[in-house]
Protein backbone atom coordinates (compact mmCIF):
# COMPACT_ATOMS: atom_id res chain seq x y z
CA UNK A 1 56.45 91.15 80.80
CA UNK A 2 59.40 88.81 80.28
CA UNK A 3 57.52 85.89 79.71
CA UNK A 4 58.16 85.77 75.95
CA UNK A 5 61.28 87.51 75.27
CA UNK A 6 60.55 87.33 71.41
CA UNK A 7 57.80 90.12 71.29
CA UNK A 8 59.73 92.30 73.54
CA UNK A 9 62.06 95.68 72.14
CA UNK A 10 63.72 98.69 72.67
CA UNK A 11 64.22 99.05 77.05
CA UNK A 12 61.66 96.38 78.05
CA UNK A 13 63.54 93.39 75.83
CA UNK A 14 67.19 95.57 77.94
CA UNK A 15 65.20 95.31 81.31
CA UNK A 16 64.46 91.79 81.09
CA UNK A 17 67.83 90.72 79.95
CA UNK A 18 69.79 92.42 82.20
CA UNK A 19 67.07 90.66 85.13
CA UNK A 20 68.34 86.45 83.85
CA UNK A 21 69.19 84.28 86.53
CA UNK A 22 72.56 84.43 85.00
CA UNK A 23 72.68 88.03 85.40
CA UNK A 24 72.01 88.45 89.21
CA UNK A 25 74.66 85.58 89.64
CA UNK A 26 76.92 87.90 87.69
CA UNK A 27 75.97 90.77 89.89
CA UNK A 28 76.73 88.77 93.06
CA UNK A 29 80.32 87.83 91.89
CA UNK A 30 80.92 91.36 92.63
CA UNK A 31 80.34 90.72 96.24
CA UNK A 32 82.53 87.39 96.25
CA UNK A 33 85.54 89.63 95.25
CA UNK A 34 84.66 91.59 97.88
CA UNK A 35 84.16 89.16 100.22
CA UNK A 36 87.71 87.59 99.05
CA UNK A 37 89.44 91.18 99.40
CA UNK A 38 87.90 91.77 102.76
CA UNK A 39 88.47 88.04 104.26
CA UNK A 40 91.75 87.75 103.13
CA UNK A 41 93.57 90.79 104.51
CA UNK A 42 93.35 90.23 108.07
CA UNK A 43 94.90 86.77 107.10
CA UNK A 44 97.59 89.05 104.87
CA UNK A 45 98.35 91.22 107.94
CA UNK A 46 98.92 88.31 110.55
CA UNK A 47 101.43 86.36 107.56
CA UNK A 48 103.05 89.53 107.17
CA UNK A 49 103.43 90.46 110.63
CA UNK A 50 104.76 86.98 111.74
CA UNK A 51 106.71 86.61 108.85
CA UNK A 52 108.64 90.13 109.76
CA UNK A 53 109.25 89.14 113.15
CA UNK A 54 110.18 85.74 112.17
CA UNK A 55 112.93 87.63 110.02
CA UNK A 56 113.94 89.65 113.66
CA UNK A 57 114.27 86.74 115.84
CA UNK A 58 117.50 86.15 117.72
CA UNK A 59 116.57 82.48 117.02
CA UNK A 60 118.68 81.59 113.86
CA UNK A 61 116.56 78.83 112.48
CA UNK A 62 113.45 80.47 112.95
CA UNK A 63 114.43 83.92 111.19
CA UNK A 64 116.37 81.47 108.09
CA UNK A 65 112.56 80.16 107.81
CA UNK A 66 110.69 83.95 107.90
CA UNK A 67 113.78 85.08 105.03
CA UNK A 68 113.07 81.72 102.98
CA UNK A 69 109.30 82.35 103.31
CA UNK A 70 109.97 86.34 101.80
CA UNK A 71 112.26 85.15 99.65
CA UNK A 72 110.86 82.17 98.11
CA UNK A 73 107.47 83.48 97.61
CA UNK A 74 108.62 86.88 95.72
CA UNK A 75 111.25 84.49 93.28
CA UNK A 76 108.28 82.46 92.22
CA UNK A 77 105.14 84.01 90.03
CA UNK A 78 102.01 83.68 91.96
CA UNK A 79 100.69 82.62 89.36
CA UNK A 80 102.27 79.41 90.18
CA UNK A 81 101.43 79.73 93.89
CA UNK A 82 97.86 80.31 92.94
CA UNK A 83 97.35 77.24 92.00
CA UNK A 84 99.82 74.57 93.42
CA UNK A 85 98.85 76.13 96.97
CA UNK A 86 94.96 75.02 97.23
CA UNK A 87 95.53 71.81 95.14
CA UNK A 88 98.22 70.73 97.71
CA UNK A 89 95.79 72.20 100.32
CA UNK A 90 92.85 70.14 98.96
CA UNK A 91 94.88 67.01 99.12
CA UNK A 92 96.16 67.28 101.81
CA UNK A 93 92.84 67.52 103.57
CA UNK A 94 91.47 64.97 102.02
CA UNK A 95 94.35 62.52 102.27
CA UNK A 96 93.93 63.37 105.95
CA UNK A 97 89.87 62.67 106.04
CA UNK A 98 91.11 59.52 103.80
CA UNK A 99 92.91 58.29 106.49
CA UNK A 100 90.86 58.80 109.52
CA UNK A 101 87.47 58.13 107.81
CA UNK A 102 88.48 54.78 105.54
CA UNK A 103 91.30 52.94 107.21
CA UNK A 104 90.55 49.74 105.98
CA UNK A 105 90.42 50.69 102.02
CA UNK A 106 93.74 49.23 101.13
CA UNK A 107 94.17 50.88 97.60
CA UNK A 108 96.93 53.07 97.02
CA UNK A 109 96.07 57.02 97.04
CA UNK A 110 98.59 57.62 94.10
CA UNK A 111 97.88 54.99 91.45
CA UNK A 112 99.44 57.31 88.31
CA UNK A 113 98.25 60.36 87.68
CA UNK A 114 95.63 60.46 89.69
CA UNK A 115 94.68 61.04 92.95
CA UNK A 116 91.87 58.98 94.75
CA UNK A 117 90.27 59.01 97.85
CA UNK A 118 87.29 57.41 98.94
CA UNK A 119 83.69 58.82 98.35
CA UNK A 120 83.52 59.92 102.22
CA UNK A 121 86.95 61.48 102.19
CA UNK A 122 86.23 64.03 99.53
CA UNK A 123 86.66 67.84 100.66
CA UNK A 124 83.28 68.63 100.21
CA UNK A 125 81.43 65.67 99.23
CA UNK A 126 79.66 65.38 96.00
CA UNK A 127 76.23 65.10 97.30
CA UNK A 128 76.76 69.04 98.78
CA UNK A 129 75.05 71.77 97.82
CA UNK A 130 76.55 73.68 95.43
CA UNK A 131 77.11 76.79 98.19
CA UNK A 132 79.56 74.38 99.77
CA UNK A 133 81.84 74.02 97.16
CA UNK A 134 81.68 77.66 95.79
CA UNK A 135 82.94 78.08 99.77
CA UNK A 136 85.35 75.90 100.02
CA UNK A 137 87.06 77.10 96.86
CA UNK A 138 87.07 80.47 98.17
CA UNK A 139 88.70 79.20 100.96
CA UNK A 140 91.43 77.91 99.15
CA UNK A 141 91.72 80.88 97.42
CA UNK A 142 91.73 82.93 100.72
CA UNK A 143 94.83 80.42 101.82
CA UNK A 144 96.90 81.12 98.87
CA UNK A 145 96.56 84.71 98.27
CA UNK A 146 96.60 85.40 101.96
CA UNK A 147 100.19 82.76 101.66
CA UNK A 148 101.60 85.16 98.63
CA UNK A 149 100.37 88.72 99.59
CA UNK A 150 101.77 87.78 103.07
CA UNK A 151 104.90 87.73 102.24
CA UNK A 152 105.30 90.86 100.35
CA UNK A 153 103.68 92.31 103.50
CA UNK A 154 106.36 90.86 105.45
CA UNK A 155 109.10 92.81 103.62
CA UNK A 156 107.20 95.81 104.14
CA UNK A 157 106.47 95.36 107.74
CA UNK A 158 110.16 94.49 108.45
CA UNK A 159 111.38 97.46 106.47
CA UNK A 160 109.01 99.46 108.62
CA UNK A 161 109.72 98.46 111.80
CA UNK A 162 113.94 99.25 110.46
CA UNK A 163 112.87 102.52 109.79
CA UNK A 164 111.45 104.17 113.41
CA UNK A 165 114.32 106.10 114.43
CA UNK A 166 116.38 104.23 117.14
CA UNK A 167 116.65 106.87 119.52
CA UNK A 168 113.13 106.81 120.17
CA UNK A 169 113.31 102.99 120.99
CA UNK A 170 116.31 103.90 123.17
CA UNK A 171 114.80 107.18 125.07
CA UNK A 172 112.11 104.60 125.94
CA UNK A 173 114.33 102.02 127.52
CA UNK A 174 115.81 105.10 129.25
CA UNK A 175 112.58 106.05 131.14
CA UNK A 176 112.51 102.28 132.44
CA UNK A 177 110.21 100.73 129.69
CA UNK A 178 110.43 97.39 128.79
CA UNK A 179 111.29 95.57 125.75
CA UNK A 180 107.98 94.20 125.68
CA UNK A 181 106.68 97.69 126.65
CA UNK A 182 108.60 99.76 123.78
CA UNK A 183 107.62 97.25 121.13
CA UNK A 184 103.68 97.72 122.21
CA UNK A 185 103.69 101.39 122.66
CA UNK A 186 106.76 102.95 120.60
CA UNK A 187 107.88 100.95 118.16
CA UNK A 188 104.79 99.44 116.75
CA UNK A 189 102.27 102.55 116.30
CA UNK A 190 105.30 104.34 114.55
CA UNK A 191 105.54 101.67 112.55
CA UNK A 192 102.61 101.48 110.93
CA UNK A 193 103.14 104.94 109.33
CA UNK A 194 105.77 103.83 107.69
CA UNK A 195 104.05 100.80 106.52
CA UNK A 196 100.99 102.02 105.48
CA UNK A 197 102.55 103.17 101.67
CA UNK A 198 103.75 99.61 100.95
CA UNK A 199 100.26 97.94 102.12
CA UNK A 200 98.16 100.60 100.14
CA UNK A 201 100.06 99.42 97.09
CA UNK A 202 99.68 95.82 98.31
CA UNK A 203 95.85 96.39 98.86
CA UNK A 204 95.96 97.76 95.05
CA UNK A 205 97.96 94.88 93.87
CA UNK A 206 95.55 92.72 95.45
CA UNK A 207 92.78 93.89 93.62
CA UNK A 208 93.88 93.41 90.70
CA UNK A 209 94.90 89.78 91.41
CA UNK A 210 91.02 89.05 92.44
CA UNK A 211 90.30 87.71 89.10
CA UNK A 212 92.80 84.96 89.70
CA UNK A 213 89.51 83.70 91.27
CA UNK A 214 88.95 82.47 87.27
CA UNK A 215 91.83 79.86 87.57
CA UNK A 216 90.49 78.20 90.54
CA UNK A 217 87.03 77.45 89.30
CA UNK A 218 85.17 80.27 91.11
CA UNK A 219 82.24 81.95 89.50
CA UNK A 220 83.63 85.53 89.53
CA UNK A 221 82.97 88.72 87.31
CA UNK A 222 85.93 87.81 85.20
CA UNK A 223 84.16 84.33 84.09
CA UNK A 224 80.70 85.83 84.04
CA UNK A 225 81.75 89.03 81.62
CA UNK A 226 83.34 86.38 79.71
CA UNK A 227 80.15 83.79 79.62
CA UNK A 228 77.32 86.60 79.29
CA UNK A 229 79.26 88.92 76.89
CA UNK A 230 79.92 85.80 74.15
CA UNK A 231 78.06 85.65 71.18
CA UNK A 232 74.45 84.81 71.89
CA UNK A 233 73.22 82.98 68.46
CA UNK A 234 68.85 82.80 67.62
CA UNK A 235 68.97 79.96 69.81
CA UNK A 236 69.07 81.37 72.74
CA UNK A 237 66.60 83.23 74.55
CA UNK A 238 68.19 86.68 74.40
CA UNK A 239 70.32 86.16 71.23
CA UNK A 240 72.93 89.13 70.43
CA UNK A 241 76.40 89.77 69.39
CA UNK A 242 79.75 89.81 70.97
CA UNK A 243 78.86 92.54 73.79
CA UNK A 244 82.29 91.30 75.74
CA UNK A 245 84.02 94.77 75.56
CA UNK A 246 80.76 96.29 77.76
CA UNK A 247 80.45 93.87 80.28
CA UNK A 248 84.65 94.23 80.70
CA UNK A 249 84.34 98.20 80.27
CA UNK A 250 81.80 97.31 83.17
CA UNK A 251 84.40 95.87 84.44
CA UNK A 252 86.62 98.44 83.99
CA UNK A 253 84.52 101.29 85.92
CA UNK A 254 83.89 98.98 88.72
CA UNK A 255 87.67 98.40 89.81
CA UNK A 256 88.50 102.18 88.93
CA UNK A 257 86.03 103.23 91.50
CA UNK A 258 87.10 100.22 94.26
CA UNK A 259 91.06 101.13 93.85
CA UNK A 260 90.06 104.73 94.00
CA UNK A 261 87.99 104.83 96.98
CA UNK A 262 90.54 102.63 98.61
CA UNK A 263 93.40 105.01 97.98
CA UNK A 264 91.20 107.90 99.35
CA UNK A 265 90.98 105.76 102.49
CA UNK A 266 94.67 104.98 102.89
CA UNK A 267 95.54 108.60 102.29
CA UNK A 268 93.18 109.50 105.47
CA UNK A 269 94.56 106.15 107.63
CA UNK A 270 97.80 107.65 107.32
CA UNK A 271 97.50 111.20 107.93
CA UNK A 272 95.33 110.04 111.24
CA UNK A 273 98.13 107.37 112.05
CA UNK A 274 100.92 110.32 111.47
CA UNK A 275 99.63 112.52 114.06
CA UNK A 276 101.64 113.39 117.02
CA UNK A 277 104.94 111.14 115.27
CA UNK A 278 108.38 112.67 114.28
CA UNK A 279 107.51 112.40 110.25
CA UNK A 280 106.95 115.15 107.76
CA UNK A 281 103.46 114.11 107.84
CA UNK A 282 102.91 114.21 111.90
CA UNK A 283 105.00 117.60 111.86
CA UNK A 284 102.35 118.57 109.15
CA UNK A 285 99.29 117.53 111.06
């Protein structure tokens, strides 16, 4: 039926547009912000959680680095981190694979403005499938949102952990418990209920960073409403107007119903996680 696109109207010419090649790679770009949101918050929670302990260590150089860490990442727009991080990544990798892989190129790696490797070193090579590189850009972008969004999860994390009351921690040590042993089994479960206010809003913020994913070359629903919704002149094979405002209304629904469902499921994490603790919500459940 979509053969010849010119004698088709009404639904079937609707059907077979919305069916392109271009098209299903648009509907998969919804599952690579997914797969970015879901990837990159178990790398958000470790940054976080080692950055607020960094920030309590009795070591004084090591909790200077976890407050410059906090403090230098929320000074600076991540917009800025967003894209120096995986282009200092990339380089560095490849000035690495550079080294090991060519040691008897001579050239200089800086010559200018640009930066040049040899044909082995690059991070992936040029010959790779195209898969490759689509992955190792998201991994880059994994590494720099998981670098930013970990430090706001620090603060929160640290201001959690501040706010379990202290005479909790202390009845512990009281019945013989450890340091070690009140962390594990007072301190931390309490203070995740705390937390869990600060990382829902985090988790929101992050989703509406995802289409950062634009600036580093990825092929996500931001660049795809943008390339299918442009004016289509006769020369194309489905010519039509400027339909950008539905694919973004499309856009629209999509992350209404994703923050949405996700603050349904934070509101249920933390009346479970408040159960049994000395909060208005654990008094309430």
């Amino acid at each position: 039926m979509c053969s010849d696109p010119s004698s088709l109207e009404g639904l079937n010419w609707l059907w077979c547009y919305l069916t392109t090649a271009k098209h299903m790679k648009f509907y998969l770009s919804f599952g690579t912000v997914i797969l970015l949101l879901v990837s990159t918050v178990p790398f958000i929670v470790m940054f976080g959680f080692l950055g607020a302990l960094a920030r309590r260590a009795p070591f004084a150089p090591l909790r200077w680095f976890g407050l410059a860490y906090t403090s230098m990442v929320r000074g600076v727009p991540d917009i800025a981190f967003f894209l120096f991080v995986p282009i200092a990544l990339d380089q560095f990798v490849e000035l690495v694979r550079h080294k090991v892989k060519c040691p008897d190129v001579l050239e200089p790696i800086y010559q200018g403005n640009d930066f040049v490797v040899c044909t082995a070193a690059k991070m992936p090579l040029s010959a790779s499938p195209q898969w490759l590189h689509q992955a190792w850009g998201l991994t880059l972008a994994i590494t720099a949102f998981a670098i930013v969004f970990g430090a706001f999860a620090a603060n929160i994390i640290h201001g959690a952990l501040m706010a379990v009351p202290k005479n909790q921690l202390e009845t512990a040590k009281a019945y013989g418990l450890t340091d070690s042993q009140t962390f594990w089994r007072i301190h931390m479960p309490q203070m995740w209920v705390y937390a869990l206010p600060g990382l829902s809003n985090l988790w929101q913020i992050l989703v509406k960073a995802s289409p950062l994913l634009f600036l580093l070359g990825i092929e996500e629903i931001v660049y795809w409403a943008r390339e299918l919704g442009g004016t289509k002149p006769s020369v194309f094979t489905y010519p039509h107007g400027d339909w950008r405002m539905w694919y973004f209304l499309a856009l629209l629904v999509f992350y209404l119903i994703l923050t949405w469902g996700s603050q349904k499921a934070f509101e249920w994490l933390e009346n479970r996680l408040a159960k049994g603790t000395s909060t208005v919500q654990g008094r309430a459940a």
